[in-house]
Structures are given as structure tokens and as C-alpha cells.
C-alpha atoms as a PDB file:
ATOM      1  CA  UNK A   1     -26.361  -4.652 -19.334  1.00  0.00           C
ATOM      2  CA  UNK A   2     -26.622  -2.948 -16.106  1.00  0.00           C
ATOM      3  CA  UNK A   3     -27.478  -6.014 -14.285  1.00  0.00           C
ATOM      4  CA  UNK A   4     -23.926  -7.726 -15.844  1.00  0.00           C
ATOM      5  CA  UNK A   5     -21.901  -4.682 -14.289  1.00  0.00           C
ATOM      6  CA  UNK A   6     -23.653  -4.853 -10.948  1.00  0.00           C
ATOM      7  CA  UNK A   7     -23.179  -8.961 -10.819  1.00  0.00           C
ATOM      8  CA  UNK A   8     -19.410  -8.160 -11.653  1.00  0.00           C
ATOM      9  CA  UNK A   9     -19.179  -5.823  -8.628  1.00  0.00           C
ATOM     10  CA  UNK A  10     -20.476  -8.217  -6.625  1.00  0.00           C
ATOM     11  CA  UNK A  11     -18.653 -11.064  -7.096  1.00  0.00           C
ATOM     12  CA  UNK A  12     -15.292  -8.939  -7.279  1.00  0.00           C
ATOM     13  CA  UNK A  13     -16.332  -7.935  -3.904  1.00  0.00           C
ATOM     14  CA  UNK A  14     -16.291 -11.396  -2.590  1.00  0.00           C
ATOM     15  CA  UNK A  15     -13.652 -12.622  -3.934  1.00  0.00           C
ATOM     16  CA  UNK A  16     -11.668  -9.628  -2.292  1.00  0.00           C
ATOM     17  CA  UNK A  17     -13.129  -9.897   0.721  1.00  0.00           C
ATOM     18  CA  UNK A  18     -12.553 -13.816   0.968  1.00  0.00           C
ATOM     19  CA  UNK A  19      -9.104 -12.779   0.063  1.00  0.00           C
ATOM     20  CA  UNK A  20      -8.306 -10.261   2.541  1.00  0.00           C
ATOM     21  CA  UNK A  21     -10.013 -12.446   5.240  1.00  0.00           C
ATOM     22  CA  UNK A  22      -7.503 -15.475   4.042  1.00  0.00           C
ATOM     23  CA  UNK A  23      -4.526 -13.332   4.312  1.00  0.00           C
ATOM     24  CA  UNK A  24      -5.325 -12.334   7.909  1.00  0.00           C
ATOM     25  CA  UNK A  25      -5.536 -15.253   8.848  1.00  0.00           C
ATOM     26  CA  UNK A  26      -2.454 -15.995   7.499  1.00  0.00           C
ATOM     27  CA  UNK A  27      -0.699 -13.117   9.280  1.00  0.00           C
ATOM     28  CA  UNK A  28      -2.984 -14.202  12.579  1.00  0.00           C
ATOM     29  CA  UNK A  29      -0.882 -17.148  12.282  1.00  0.00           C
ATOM     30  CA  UNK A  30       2.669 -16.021  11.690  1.00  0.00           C
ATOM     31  CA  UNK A  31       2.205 -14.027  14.262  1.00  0.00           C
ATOM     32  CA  UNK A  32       1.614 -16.196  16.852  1.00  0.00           C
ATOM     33  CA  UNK A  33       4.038 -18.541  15.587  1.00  0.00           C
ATOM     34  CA  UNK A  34       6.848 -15.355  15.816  1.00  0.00           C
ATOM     35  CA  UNK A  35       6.024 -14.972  19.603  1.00  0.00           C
ATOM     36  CA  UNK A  36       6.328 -18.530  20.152  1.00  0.00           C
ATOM     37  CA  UNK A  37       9.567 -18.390  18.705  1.00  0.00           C
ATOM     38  CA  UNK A  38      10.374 -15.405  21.249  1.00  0.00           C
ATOM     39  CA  UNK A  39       9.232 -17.523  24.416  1.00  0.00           C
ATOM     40  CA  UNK A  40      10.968 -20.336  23.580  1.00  0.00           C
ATOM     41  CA  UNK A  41      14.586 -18.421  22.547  1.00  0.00           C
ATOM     42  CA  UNK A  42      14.372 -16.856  25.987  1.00  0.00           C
END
């Protein structure tokens, strides 16, 4: 039963990880795509 729980952890732990890493990415992104925006409106 134990080893069920601990397997559970685990692969909640990836998946938020793997999410978290996706949605800096995603804010990487937007980011530089907002300063772009800035140089070229000047």
C-alpha cells in the first residue's frame, strides 16, 4: 500500500514540475515578445 502512495507522490511531482517548467517558458516568451513590442513602438 505504501509503495502505491509513494508512486502517487512521485508522479504528482512530475507532472507539477513539467507544469511549472511549461508555464515559464510560456512567460519566458511573453516576455520577450512585450519588450519587442516596446522597441519597436519607440
Amino acid at each position: 500500500m505504501t509503495a502505491y502512495v509513494a508512486g502517487a507522490y512521485v508522479v504528482f511531482l512530475a507532472v507539477l514540475l513539467s507544469y511549472v517548467l511549461i508555464q515559464s517558458r510560456k512567460l519566458a516568451r511573453f516576455e520577450r515578445q512585450v519588450a519587442e513590442l516596446e522597441r519597436s513602438a519607440r
